[in-house]
N, C-alpha and C. Protein backbone atom coordinates (compact mmCIF):
# COMPACT_ATOMS: atom_id res chain seq x y z
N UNK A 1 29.03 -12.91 -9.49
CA UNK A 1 28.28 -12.69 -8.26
C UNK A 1 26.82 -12.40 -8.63
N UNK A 2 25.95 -12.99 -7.93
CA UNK A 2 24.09 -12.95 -8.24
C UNK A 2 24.46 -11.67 -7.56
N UNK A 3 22.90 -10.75 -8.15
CA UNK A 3 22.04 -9.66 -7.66
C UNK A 3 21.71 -9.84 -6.53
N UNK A 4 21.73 -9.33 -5.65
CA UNK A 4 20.73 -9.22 -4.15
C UNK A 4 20.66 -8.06 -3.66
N UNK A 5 19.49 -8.16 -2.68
CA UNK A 5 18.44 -6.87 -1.92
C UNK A 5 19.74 -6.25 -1.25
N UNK A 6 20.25 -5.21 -0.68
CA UNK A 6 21.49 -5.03 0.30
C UNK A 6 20.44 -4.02 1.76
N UNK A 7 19.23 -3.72 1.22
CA UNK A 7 18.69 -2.79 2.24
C UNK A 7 17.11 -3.13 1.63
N UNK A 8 16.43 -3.12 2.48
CA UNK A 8 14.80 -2.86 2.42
C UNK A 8 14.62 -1.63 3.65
N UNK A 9 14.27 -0.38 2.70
CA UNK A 9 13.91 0.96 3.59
C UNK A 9 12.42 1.32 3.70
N UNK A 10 12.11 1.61 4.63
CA UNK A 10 10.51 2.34 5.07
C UNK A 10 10.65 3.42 5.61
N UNK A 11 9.75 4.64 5.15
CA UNK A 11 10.00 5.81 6.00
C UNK A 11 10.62 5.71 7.36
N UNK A 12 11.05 6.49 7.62
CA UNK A 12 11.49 6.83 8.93
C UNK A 12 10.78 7.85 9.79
N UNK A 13 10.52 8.94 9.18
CA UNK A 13 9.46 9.69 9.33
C UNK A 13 9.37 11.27 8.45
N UNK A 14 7.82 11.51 8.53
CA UNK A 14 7.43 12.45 7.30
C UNK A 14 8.37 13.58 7.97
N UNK A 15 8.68 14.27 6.32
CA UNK A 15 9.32 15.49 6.75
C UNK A 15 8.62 16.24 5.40
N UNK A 16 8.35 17.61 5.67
CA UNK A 16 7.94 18.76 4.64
C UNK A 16 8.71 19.11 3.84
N UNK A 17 8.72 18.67 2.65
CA UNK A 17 9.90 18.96 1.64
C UNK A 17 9.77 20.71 1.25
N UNK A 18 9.97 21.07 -0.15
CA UNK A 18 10.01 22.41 -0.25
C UNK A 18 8.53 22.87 -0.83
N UNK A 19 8.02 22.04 -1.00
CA UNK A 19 6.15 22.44 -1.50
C UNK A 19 5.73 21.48 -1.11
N UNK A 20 5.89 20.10 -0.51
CA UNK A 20 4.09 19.23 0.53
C UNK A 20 5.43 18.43 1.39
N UNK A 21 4.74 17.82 2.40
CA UNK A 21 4.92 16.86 3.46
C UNK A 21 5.46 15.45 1.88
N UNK A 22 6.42 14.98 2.72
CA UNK A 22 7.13 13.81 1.63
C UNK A 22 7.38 12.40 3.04
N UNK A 23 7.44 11.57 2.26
CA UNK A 23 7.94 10.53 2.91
C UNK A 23 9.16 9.89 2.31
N UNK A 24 9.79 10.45 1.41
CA UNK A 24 11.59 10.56 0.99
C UNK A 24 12.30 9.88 2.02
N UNK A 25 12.25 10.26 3.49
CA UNK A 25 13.11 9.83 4.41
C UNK A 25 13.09 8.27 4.86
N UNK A 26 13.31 7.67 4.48
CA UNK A 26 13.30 6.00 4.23
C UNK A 26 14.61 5.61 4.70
N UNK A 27 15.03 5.11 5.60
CA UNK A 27 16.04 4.06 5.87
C UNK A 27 15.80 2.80 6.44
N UNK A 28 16.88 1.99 6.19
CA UNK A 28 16.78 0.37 6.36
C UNK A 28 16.50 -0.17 7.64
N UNK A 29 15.75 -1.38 7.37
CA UNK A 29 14.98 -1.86 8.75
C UNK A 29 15.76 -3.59 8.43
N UNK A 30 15.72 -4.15 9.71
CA UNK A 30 16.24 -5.08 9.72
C UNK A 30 14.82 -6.41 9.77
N UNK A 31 15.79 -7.42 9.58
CA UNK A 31 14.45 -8.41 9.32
C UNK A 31 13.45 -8.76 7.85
N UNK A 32 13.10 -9.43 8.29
CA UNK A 32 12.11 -9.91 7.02
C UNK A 32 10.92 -8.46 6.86
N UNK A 33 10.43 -8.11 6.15
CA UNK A 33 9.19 -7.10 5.98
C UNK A 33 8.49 -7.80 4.43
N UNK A 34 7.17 -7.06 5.39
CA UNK A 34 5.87 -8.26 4.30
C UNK A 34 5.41 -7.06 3.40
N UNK A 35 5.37 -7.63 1.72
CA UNK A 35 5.11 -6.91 0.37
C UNK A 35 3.94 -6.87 0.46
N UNK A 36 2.90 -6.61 0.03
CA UNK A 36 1.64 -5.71 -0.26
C UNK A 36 1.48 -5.84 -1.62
N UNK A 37 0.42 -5.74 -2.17
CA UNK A 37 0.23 -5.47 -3.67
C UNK A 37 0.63 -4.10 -3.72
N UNK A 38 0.51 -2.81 -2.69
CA UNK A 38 0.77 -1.33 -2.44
C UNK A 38 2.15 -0.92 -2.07
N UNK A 39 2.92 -2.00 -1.59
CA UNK A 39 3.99 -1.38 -0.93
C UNK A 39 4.67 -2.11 0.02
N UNK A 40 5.64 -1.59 0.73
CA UNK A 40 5.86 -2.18 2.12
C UNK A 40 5.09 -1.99 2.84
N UNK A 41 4.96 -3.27 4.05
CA UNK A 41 4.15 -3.10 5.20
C UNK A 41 4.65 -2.25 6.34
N UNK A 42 4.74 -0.57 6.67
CA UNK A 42 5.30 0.06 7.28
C UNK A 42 6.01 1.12 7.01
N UNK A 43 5.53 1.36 5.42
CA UNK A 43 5.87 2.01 4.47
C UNK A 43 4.88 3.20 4.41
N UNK A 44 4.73 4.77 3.70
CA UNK A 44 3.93 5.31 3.39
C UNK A 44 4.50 5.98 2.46
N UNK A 45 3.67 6.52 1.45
CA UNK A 45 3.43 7.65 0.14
C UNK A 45 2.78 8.93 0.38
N UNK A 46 3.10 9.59 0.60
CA UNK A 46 2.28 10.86 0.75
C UNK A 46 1.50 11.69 0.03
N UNK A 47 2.16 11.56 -1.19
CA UNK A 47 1.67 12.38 -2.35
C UNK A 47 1.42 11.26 -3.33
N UNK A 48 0.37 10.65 -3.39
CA UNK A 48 -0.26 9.37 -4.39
C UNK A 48 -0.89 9.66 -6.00
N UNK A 49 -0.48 11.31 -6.04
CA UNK A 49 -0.77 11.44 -7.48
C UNK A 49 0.77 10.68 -8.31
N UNK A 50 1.65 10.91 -7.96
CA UNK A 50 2.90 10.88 -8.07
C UNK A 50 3.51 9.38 -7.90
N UNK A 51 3.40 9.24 -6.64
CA UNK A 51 4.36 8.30 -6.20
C UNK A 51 3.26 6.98 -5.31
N UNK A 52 3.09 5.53 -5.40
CA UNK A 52 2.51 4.54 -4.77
C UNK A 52 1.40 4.07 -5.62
N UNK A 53 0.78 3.45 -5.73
CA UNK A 53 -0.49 2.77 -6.15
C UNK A 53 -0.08 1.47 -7.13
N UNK A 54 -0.93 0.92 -7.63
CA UNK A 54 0.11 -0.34 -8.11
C UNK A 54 1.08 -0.65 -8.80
N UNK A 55 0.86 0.27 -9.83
CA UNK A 55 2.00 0.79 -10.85
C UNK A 55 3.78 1.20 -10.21
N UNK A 56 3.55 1.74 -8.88
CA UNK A 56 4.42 2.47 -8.44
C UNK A 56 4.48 1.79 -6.82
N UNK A 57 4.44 0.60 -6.56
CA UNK A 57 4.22 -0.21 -4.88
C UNK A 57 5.68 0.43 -4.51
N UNK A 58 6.85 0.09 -5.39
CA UNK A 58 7.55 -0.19 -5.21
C UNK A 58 8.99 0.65 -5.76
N UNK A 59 9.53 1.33 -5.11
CA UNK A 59 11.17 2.15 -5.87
C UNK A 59 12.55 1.32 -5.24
N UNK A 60 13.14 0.88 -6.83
CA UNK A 60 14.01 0.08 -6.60
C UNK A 60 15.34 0.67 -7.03
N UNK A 61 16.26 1.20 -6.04
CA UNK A 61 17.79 1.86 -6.64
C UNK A 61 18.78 0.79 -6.59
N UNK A 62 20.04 0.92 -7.13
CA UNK A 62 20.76 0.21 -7.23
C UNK A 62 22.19 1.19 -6.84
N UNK A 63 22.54 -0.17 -5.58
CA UNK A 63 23.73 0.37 -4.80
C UNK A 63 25.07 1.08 -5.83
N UNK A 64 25.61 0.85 -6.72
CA UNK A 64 26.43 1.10 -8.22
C UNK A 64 26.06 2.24 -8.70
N UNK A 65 24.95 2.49 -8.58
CA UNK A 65 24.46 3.86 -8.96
C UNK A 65 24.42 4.95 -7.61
N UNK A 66 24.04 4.72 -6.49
CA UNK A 66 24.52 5.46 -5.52
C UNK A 66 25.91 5.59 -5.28
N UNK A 67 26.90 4.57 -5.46
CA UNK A 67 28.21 4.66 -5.54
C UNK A 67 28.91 5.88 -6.48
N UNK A 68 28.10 5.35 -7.68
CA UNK A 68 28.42 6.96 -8.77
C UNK A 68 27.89 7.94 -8.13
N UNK A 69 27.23 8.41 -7.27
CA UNK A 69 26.78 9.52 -6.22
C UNK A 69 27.70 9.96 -5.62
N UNK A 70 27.96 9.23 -5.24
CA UNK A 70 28.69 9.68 -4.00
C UNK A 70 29.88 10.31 -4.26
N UNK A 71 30.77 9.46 -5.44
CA UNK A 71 32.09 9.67 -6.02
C UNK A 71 31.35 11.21 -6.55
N UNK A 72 30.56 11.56 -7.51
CA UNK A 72 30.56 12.59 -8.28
C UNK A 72 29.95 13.73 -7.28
N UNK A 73 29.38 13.71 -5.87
CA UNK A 73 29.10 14.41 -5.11
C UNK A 73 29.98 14.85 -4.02
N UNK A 74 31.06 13.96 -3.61
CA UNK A 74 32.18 13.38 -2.47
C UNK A 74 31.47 13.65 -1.15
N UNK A 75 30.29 12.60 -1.22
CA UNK A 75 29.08 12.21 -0.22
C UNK A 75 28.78 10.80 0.10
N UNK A 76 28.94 10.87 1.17
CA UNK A 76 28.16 9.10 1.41
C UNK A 76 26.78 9.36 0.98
N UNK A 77 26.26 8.29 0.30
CA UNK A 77 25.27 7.99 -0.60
C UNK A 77 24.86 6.37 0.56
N UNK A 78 23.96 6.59 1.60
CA UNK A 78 23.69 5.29 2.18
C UNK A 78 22.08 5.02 1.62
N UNK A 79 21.87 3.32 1.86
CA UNK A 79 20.78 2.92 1.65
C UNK A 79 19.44 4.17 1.78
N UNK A 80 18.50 4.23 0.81
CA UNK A 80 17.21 4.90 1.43
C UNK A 80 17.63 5.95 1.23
N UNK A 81 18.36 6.92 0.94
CA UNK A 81 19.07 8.79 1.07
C UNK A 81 18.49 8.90 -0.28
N UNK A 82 17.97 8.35 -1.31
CA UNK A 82 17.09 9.00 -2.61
C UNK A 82 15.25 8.35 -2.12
N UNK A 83 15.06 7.89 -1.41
CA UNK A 83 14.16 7.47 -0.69
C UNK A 83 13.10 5.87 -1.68
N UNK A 84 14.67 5.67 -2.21
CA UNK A 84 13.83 4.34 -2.19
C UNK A 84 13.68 3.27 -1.01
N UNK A 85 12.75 2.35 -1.60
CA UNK A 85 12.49 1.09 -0.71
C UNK A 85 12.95 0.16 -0.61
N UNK A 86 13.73 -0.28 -1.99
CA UNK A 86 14.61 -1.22 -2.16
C UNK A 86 16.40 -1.32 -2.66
N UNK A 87 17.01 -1.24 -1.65
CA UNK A 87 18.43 -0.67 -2.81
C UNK A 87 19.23 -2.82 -3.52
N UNK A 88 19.36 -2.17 -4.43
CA UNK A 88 20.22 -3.66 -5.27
C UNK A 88 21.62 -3.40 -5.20
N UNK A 89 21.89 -4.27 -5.32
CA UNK A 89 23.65 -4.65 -5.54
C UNK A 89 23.44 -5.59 -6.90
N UNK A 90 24.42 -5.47 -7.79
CA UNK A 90 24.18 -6.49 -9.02
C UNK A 90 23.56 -6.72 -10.27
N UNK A 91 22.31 -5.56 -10.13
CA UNK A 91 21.37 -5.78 -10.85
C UNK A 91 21.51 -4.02 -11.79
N UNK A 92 21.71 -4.09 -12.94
CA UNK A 92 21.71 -2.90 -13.39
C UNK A 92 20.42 -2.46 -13.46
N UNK A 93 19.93 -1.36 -12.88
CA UNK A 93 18.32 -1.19 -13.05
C UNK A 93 17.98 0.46 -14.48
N UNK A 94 19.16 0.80 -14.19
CA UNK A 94 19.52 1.85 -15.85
C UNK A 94 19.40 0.85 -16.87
N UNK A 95 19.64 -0.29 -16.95
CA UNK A 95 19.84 -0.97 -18.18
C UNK A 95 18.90 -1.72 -18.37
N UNK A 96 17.73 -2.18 -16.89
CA UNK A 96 16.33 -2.82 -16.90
C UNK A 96 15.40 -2.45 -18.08
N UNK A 97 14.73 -3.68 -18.60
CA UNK A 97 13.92 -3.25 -19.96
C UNK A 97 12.56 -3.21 -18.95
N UNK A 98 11.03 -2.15 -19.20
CA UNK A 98 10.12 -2.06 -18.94
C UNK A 98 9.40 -2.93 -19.11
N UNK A 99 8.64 -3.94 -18.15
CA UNK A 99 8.05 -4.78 -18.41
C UNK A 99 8.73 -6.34 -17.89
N UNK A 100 10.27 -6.01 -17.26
CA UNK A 100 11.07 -7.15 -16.89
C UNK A 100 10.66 -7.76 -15.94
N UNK A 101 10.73 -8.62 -15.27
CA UNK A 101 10.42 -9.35 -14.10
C UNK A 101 11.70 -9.58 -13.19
N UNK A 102 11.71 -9.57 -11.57
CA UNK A 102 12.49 -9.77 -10.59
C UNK A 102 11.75 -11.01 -9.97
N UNK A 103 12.46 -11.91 -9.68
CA UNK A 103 11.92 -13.00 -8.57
C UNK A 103 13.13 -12.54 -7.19
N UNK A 104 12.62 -12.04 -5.93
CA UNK A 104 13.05 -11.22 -5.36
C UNK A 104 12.88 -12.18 -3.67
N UNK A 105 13.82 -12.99 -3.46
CA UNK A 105 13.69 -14.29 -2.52
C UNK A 105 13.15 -15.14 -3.04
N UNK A 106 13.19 -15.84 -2.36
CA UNK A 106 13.11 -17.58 -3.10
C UNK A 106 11.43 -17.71 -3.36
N UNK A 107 10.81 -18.68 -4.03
CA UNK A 107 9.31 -19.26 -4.63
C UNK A 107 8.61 -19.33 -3.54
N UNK A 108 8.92 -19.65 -2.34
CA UNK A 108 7.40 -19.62 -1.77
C UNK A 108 7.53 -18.27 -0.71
N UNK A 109 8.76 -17.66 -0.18
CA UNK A 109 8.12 -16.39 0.62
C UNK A 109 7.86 -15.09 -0.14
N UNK A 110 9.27 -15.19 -1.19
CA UNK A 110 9.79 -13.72 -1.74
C UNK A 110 8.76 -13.46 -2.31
N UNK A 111 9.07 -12.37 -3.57
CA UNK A 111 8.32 -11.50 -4.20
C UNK A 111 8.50 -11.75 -5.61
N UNK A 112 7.49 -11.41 -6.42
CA UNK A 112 7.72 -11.45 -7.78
C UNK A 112 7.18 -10.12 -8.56
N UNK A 113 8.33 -8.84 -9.01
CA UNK A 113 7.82 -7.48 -9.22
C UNK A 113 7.96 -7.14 -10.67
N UNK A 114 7.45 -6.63 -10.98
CA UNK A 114 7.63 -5.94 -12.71
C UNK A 114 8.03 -4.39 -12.55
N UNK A 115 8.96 -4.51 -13.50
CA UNK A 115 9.35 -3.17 -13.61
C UNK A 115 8.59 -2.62 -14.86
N UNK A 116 8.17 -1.09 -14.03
CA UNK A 116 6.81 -0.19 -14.88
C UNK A 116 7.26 0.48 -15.23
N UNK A 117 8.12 1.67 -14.43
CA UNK A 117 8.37 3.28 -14.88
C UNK A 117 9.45 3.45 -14.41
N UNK A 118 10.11 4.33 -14.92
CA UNK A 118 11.27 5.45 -14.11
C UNK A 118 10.81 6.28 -13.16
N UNK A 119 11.94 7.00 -12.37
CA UNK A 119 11.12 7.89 -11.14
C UNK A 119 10.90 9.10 -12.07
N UNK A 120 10.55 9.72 -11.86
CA UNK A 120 10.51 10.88 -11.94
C UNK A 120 10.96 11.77 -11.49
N UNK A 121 11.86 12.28 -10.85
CA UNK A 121 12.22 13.26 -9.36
C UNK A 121 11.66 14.23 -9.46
N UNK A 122 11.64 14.34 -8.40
CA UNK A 122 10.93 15.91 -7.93
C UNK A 122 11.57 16.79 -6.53
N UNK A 123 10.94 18.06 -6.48
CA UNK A 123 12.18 18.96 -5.79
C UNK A 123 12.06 18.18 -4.04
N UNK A 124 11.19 17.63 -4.03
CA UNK A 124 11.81 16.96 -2.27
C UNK A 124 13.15 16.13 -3.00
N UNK A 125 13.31 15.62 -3.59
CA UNK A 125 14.58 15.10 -3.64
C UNK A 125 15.78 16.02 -3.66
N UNK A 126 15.66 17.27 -4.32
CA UNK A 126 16.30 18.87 -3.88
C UNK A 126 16.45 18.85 -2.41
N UNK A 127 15.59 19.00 -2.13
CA UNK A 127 15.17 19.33 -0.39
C UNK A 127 16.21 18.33 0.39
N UNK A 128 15.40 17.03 0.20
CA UNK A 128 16.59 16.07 0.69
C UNK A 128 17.73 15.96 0.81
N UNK A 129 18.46 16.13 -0.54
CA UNK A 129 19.67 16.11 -0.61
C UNK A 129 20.72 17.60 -0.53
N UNK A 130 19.84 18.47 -0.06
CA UNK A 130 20.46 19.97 0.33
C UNK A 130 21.07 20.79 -1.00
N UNK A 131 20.71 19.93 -2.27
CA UNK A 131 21.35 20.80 -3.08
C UNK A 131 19.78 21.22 -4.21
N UNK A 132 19.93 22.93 -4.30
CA UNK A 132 18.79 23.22 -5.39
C UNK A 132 18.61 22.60 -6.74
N UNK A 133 17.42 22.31 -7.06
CA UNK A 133 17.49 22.03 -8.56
C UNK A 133 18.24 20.43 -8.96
N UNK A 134 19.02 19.98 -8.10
CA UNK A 134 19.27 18.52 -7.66
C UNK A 134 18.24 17.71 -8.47
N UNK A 135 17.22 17.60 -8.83
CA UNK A 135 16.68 16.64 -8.80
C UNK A 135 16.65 16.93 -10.82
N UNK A 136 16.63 17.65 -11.33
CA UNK A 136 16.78 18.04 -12.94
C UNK A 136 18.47 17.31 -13.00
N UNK A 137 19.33 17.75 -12.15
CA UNK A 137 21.10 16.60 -12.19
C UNK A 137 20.11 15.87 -12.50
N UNK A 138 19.85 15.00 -11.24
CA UNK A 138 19.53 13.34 -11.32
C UNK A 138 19.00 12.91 -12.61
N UNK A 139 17.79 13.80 -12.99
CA UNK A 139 16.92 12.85 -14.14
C UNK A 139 18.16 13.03 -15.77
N UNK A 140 18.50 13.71 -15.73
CA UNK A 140 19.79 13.52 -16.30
C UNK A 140 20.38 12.83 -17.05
N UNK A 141 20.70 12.02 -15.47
CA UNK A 141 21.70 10.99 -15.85
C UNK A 141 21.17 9.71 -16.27
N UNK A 142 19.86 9.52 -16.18
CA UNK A 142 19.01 8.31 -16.13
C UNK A 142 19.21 7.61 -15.38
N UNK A 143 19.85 7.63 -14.14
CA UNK A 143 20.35 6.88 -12.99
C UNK A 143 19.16 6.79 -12.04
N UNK A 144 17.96 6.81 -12.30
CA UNK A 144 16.82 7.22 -11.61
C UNK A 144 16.09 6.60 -10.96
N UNK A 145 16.70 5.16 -11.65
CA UNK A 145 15.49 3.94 -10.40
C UNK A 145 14.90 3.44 -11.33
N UNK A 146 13.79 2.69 -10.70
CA UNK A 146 12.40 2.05 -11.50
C UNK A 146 11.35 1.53 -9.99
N UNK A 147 10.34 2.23 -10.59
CA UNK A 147 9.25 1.91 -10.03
C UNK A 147 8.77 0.28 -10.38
N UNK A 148 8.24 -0.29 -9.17
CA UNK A 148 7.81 -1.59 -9.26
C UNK A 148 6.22 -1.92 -9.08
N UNK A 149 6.01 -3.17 -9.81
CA UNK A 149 4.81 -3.24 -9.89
C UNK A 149 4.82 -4.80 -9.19
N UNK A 150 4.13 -4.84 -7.76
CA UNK A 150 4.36 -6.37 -7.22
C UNK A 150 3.46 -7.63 -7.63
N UNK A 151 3.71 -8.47 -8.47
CA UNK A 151 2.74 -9.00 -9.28
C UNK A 151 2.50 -10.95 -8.24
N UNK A 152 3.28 -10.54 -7.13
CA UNK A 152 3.53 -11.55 -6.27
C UNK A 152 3.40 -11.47 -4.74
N UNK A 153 2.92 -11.37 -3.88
CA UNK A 153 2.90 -10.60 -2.45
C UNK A 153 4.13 -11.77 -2.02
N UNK A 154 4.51 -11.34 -0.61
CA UNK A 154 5.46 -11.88 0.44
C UNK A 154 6.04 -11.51 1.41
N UNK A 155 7.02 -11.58 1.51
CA UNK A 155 8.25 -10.74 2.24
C UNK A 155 9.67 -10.62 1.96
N UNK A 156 10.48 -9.79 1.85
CA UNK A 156 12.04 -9.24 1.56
C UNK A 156 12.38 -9.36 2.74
N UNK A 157 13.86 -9.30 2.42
CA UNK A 157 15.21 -8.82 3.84
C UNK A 157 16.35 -8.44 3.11
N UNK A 158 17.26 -8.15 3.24
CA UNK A 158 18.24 -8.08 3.29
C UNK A 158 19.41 -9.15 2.89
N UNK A 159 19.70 -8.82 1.55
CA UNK A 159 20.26 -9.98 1.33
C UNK A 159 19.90 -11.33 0.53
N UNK A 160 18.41 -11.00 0.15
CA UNK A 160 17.87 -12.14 -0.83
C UNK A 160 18.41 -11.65 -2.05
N UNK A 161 18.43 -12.92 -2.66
CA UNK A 161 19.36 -13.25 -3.81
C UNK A 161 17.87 -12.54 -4.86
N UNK A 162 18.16 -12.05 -6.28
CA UNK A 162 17.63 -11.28 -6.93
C UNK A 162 17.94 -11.60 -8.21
N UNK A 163 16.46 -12.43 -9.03
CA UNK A 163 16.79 -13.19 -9.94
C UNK A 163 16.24 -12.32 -11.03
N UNK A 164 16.68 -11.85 -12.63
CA UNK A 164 15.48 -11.84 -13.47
C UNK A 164 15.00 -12.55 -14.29
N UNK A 165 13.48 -13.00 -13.49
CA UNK A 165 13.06 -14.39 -14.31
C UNK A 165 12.16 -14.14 -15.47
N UNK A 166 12.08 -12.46 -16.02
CA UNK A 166 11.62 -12.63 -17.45
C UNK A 166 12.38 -11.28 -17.88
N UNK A 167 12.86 -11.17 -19.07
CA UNK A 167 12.89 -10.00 -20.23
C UNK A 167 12.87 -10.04 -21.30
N UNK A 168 11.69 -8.94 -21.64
CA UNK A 168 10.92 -9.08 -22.97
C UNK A 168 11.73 -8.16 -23.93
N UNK A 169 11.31 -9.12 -25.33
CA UNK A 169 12.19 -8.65 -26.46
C UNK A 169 12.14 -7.62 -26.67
N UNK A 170 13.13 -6.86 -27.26
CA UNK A 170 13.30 -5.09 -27.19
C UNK A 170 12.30 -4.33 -26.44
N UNK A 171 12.16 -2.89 -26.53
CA UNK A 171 11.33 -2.40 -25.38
C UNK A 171 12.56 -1.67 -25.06
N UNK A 172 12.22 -0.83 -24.33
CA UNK A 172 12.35 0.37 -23.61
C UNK A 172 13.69 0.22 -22.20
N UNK A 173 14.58 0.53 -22.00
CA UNK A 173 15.39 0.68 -20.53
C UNK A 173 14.76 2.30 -19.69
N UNK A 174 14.82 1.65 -18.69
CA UNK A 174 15.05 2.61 -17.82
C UNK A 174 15.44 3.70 -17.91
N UNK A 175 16.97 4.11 -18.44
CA UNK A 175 17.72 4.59 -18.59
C UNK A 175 17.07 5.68 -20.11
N UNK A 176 16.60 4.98 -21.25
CA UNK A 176 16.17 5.19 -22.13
C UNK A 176 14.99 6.28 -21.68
N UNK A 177 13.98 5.62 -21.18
CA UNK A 177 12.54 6.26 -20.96
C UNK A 177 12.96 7.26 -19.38
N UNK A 178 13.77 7.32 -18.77
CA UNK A 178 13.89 8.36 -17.88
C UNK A 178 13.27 9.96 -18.71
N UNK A 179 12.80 10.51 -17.51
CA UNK A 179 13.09 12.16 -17.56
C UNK A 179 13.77 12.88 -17.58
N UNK A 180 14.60 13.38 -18.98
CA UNK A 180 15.93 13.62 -18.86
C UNK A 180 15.67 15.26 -19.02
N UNK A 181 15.92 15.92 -17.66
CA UNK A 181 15.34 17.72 -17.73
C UNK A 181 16.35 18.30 -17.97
């Protein structure tokens, strides 16, 4: 079975985590939505030391890894609830090498993104998910995501097929270079 998008999330709306205003609260929107060199179109970052700018347009989780959530929490784990923008099905993004490439819908609408960094978590993700200190679990496990870098503008939906059309020789995983607290 190919990789594909299963959710494209955009805030829903700001909520005050436990030290600044966050935009964490992200769930899935239906339809096509147009990429940005910054982000989604309808999307916001609140705290831009941290989280958005080109390096960071983009947080990509993978549904398999919320699944291990849920089981090890006995929580539904739905699209957008760690407040990414993009959730995958298919695509191991713990095992993504830094520097990989996604062709993310087809050549002339989709997207073409590089994977830069791991997340980092931080305590709105505590906040979010109602449990303290939550966010030191997460980095942990290296289950953490990867920040995207959109090296292609367009538009996503739901359901585009999710190719990786480059990975470079050895280098770094995700999983590897996480923040493990």
């Amino acid at each position: 079975m190919s990789a594909r998008l299963i959710a494209v999330n955009v805030v829903h709306e700001i909520i005050r985590g436990p030290t600044r205003w966050t935009a964490i609260d992200k769930r899935p929107v239906p339809g096509a939505v147009v990429v940005e060199e910054l982000g989604l179109v309808g999307d916001k970052q609140c705290d831009t030391r941290y989280h958005g700018g080109p390096d960071k347009a983009l947080y990509a989780y993978a549904e398999e890894d919320a699944d291990w959530w849920s089981v090890e929490l006995g929580r539904e784990i739905p699209p957008g609830l760690f407040g990414e923008n993009l959730t995958t099905h298919g695509l191991d993004i713990t095992s993504a090498l830094i520097g990989e490439r996604w062709r993310i819908g087809g050549p002339t609408t989709g997207i073409l993104v590089e994977v830069r960094s791991a997340r980092t978590p931080c305590g709105n993700l505590s906040g979010r998910m109602g449990i303290p200190r939550f966010h030191h679990r997460f980095a942990r496990t290296g289950r953490v995501g990867a920040y995207l870098k959109v090296l292609s503008t367009g538009s996503v939906r739901a359901g585009n097929r999710i190719v990786v059309v480059y990975r470079p020789d050895g280098g770094k995983t995700i999983g590897e270079v996480s923040h493990r607290a």
